[in-house]
N, C-alpha and C. Protein backbone atom coordinates (compact mmCIF):
# COMPACT_ATOMS: atom_id res chain seq x y z
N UNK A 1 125.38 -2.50 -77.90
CA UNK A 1 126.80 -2.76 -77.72
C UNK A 1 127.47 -2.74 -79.08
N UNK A 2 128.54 -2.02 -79.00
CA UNK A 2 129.26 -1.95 -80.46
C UNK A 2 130.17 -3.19 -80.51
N UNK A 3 130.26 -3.52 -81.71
CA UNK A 3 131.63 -4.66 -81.52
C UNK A 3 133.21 -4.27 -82.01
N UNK A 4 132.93 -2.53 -82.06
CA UNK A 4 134.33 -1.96 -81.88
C UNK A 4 135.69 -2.75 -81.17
N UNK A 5 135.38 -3.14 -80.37
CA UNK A 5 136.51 -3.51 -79.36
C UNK A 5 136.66 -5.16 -79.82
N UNK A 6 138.33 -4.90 -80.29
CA UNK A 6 138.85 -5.79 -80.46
C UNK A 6 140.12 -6.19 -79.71
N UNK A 7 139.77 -7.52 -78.95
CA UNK A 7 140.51 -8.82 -77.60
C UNK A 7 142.04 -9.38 -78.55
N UNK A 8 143.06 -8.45 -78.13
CA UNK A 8 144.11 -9.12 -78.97
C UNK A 8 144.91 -10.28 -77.94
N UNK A 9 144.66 -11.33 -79.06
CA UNK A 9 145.64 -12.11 -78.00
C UNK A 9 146.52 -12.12 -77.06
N UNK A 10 146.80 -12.46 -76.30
CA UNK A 10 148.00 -11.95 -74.82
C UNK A 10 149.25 -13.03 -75.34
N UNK A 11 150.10 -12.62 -75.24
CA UNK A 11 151.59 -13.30 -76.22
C UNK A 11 151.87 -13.55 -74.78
N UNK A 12 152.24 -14.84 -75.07
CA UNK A 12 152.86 -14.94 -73.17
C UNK A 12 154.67 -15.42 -73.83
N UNK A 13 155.37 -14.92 -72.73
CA UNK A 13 156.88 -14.54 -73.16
C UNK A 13 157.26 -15.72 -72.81
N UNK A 14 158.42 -16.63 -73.58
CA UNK A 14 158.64 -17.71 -73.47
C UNK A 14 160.04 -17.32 -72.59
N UNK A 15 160.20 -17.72 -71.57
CA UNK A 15 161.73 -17.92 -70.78
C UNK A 15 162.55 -18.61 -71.82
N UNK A 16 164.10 -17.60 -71.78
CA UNK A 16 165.01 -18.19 -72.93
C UNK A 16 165.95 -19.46 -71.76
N UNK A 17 165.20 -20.66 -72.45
CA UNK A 17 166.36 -21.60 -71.47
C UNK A 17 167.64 -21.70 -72.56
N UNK A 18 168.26 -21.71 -71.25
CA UNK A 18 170.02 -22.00 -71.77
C UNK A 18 170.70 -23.08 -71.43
N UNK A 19 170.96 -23.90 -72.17
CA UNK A 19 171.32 -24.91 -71.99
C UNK A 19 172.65 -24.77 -70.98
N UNK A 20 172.85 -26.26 -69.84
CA UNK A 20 173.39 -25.61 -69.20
C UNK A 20 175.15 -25.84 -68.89
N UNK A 21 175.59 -25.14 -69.07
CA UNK A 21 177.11 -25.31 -69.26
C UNK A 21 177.69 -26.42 -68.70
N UNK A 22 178.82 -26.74 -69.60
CA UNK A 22 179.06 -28.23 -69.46
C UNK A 22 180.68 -28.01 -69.22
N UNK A 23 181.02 -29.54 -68.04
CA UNK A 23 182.07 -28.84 -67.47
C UNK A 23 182.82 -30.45 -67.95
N UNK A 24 184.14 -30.67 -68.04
CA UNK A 24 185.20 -31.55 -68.52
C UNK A 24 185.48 -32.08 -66.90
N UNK A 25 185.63 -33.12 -66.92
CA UNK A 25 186.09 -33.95 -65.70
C UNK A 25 187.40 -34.54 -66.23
N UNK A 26 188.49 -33.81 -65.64
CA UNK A 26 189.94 -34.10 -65.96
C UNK A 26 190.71 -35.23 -65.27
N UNK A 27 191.36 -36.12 -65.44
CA UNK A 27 192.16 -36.94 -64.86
C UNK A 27 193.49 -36.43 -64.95
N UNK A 28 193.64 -36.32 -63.58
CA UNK A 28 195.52 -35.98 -63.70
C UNK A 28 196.49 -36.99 -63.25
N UNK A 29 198.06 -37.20 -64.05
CA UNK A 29 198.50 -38.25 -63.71
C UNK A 29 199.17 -38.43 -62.31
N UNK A 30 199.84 -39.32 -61.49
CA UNK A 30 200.63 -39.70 -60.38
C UNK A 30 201.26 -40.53 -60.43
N UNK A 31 202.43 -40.50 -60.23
CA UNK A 31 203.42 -41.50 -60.22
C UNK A 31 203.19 -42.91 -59.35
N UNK A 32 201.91 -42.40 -58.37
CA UNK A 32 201.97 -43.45 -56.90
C UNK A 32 200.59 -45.01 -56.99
N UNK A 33 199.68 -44.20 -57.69
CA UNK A 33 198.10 -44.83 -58.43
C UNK A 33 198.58 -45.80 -59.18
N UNK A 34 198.15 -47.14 -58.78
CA UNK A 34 198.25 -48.17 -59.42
C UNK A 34 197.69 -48.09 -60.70
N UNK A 35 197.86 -48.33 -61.95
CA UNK A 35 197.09 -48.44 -62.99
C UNK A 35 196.09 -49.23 -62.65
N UNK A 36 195.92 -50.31 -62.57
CA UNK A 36 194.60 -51.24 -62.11
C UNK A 36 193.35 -50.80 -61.94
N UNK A 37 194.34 -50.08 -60.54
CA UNK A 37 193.28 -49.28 -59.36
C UNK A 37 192.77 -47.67 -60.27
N UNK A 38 193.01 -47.38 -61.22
CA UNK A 38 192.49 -46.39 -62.02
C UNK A 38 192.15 -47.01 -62.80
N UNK A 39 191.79 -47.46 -63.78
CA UNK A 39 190.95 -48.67 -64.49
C UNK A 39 189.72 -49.08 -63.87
N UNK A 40 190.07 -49.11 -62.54
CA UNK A 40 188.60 -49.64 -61.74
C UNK A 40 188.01 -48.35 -61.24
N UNK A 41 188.58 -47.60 -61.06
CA UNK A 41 187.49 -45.99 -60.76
C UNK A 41 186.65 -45.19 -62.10
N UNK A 42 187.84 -45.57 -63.06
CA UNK A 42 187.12 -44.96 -63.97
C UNK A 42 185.62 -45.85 -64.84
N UNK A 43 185.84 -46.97 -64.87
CA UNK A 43 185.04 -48.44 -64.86
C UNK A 43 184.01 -48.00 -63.98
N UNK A 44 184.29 -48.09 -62.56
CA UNK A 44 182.87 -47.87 -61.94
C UNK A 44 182.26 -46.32 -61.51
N UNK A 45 183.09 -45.24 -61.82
CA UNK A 45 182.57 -44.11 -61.76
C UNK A 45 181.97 -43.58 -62.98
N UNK A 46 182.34 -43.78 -63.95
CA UNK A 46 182.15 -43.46 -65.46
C UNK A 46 181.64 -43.92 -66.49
N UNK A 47 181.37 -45.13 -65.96
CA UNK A 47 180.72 -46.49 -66.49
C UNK A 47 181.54 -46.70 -67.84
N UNK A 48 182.78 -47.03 -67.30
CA UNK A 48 183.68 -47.34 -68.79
C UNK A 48 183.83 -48.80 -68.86
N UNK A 49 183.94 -48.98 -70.32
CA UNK A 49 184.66 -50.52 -70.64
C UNK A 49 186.05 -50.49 -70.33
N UNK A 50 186.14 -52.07 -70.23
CA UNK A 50 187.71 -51.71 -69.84
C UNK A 50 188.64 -51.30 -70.46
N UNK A 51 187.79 -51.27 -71.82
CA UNK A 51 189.19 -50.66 -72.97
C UNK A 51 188.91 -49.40 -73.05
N UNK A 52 188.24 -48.62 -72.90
CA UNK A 52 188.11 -47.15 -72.84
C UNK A 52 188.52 -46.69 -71.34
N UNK A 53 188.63 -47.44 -70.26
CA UNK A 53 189.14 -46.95 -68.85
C UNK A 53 190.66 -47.28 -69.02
N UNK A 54 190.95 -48.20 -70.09
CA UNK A 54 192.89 -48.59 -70.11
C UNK A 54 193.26 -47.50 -70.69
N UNK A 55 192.55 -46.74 -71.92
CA UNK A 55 192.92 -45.59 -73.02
C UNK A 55 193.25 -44.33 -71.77
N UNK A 56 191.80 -44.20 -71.51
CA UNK A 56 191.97 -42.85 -70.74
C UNK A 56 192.74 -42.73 -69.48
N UNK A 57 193.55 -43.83 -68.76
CA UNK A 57 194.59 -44.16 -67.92
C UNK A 57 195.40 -44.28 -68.78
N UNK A 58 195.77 -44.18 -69.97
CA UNK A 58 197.39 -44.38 -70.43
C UNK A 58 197.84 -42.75 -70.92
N UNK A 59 196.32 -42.26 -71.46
CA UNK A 59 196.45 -40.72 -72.24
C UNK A 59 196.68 -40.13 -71.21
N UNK A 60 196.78 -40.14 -69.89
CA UNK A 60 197.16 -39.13 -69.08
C UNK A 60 198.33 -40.02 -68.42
N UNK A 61 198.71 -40.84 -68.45
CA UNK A 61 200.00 -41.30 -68.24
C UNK A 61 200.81 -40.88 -69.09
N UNK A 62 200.42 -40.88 -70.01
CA UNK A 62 201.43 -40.57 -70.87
C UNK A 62 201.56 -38.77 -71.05
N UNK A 63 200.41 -38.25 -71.29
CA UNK A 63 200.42 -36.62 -71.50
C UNK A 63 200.26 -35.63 -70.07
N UNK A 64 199.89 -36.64 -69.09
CA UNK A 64 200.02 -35.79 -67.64
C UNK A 64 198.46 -35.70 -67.32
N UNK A 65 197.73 -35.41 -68.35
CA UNK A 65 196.11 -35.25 -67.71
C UNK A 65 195.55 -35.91 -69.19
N UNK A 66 193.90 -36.31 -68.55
CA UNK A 66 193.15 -36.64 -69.82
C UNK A 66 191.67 -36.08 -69.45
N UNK A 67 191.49 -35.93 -70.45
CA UNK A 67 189.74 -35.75 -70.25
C UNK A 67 188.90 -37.02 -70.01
N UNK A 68 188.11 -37.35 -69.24
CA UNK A 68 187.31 -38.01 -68.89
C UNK A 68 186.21 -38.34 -69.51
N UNK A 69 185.41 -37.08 -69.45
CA UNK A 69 183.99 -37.02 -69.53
C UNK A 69 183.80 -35.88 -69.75
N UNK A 70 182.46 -35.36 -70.30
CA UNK A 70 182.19 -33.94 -70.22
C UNK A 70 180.38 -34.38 -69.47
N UNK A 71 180.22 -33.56 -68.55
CA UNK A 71 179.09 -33.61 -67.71
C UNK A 71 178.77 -31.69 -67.54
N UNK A 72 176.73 -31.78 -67.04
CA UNK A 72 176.57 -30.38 -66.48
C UNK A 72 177.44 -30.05 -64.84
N UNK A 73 177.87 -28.50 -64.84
CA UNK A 73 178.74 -29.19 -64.02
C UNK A 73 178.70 -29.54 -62.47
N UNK A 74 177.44 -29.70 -62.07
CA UNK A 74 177.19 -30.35 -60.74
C UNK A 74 177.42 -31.93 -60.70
N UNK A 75 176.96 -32.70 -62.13
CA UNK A 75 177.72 -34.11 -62.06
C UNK A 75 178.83 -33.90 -62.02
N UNK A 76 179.73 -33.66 -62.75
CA UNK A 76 180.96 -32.98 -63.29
C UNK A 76 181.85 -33.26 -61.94
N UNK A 77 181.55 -32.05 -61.15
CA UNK A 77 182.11 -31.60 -59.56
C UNK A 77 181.90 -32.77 -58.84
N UNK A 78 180.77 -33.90 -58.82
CA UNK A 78 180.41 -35.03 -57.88
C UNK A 78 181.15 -36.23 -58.28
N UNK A 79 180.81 -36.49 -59.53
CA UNK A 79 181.87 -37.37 -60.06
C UNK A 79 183.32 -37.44 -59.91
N UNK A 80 183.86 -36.21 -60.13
CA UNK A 80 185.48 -35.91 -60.13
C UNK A 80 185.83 -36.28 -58.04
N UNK A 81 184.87 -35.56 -57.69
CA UNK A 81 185.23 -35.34 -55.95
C UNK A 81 184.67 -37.49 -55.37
N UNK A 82 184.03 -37.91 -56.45
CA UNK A 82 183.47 -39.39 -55.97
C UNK A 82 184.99 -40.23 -56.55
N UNK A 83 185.04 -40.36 -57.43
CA UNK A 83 186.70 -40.59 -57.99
C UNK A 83 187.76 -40.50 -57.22
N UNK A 84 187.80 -39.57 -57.13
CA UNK A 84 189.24 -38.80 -56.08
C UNK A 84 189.06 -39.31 -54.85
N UNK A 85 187.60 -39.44 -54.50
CA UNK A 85 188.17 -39.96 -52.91
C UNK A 85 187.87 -41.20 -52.91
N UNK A 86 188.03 -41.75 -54.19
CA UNK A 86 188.08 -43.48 -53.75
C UNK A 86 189.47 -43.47 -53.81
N UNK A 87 190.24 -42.85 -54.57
CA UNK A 87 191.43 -43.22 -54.00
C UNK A 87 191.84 -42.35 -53.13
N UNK A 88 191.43 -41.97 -52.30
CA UNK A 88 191.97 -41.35 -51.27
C UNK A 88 191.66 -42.34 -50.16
N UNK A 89 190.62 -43.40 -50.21
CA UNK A 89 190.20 -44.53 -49.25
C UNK A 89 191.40 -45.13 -49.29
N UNK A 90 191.77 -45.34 -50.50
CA UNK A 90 193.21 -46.38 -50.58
C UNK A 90 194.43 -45.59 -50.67
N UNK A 91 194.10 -44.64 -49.99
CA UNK A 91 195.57 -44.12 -49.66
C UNK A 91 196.48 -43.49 -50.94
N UNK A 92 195.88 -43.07 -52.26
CA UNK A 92 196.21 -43.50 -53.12
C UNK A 92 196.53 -41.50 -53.22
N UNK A 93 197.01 -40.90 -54.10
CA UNK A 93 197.02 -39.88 -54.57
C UNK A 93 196.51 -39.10 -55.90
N UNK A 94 195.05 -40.13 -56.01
CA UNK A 94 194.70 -39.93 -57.33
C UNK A 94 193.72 -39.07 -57.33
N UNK A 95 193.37 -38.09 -58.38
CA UNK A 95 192.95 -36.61 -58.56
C UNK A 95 192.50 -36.59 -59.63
N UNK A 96 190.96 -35.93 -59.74
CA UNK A 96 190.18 -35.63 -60.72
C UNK A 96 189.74 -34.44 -60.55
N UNK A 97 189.68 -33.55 -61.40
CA UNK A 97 189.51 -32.00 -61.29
C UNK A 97 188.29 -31.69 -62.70
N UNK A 98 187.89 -30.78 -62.31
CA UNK A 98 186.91 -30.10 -63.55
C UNK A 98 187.03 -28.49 -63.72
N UNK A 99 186.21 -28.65 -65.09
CA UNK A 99 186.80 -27.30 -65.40
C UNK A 99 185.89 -26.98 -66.73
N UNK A 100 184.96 -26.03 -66.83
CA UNK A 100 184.15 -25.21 -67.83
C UNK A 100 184.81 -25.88 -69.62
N UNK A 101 184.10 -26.16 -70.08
CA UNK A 101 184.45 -26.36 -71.44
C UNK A 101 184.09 -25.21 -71.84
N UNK A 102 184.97 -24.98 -72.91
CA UNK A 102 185.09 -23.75 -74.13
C UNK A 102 184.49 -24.12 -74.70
C-alpha cells in the first residue's frame, strides 16, 4: 500500500446566522387614555419603573408618538397587540404599533 493518498480535512460550512431584525414598539398619543391607565400598561407590559412609564407617556403626549422598546419582532408585534388591547378591555383608545428599525 502506498501512502500516496492524502485525507484532506472536510471543512464543514458554517450557516451565516443573522441576527434577527429588531422591530420599535411605538406608542401613539389619544386624547381619550387616561394617563394613569398608560403608566400602568406600560409598567406591566414593559416592565417599566414608574418614572420611565411617566417619561414615555408624556414624550408621546407631548410629540404624538414615542418609542417604547425595541424587541425581535415577534415580541415586538405581541407586546404592542398585548398593550393595545388592555386598553381596549377598558374601553380605552390606546394604540401601540411596531415597525422595523433602521
Amino acid at each position: 500500500m502506498s501512502d500516496d493518498l492524502i485525507t484532506k480535512p472536510r471543512v464543514k460550512a458554517k450557516p451565516k446566522l443573522e441576527r434577527p431584525k429588531l422591530h420599535k414598539v411605538i406608542l401613539l398619543n389619544d386624547d381619550f387614555t387616561p394617563r394613569e391607565f398608560v403608566v400602568t400598561v406600560l409598567k406591566a407590559e414593559f416592565s417599566m419603573s414608574e418614572d420611565q412609564a411617566h417619561r414615555v407617556m408624556i414624550t408621546a403626549h407631548r410629540r404624538g408618538v414615542c418609542v417604547v422598546a425595541v424587541f425581535p419582532k415577534d415580541v415586538a408585534e405581541t407586546k404592542a397587540v398585548r398593550a393595545t388591547d388592555a386598553g381596549r378591555a377598558k374601553g380605552y383608545p390606546l394604540m401601540f404599533t411596531t415597525e422595523p428599525e433602521e
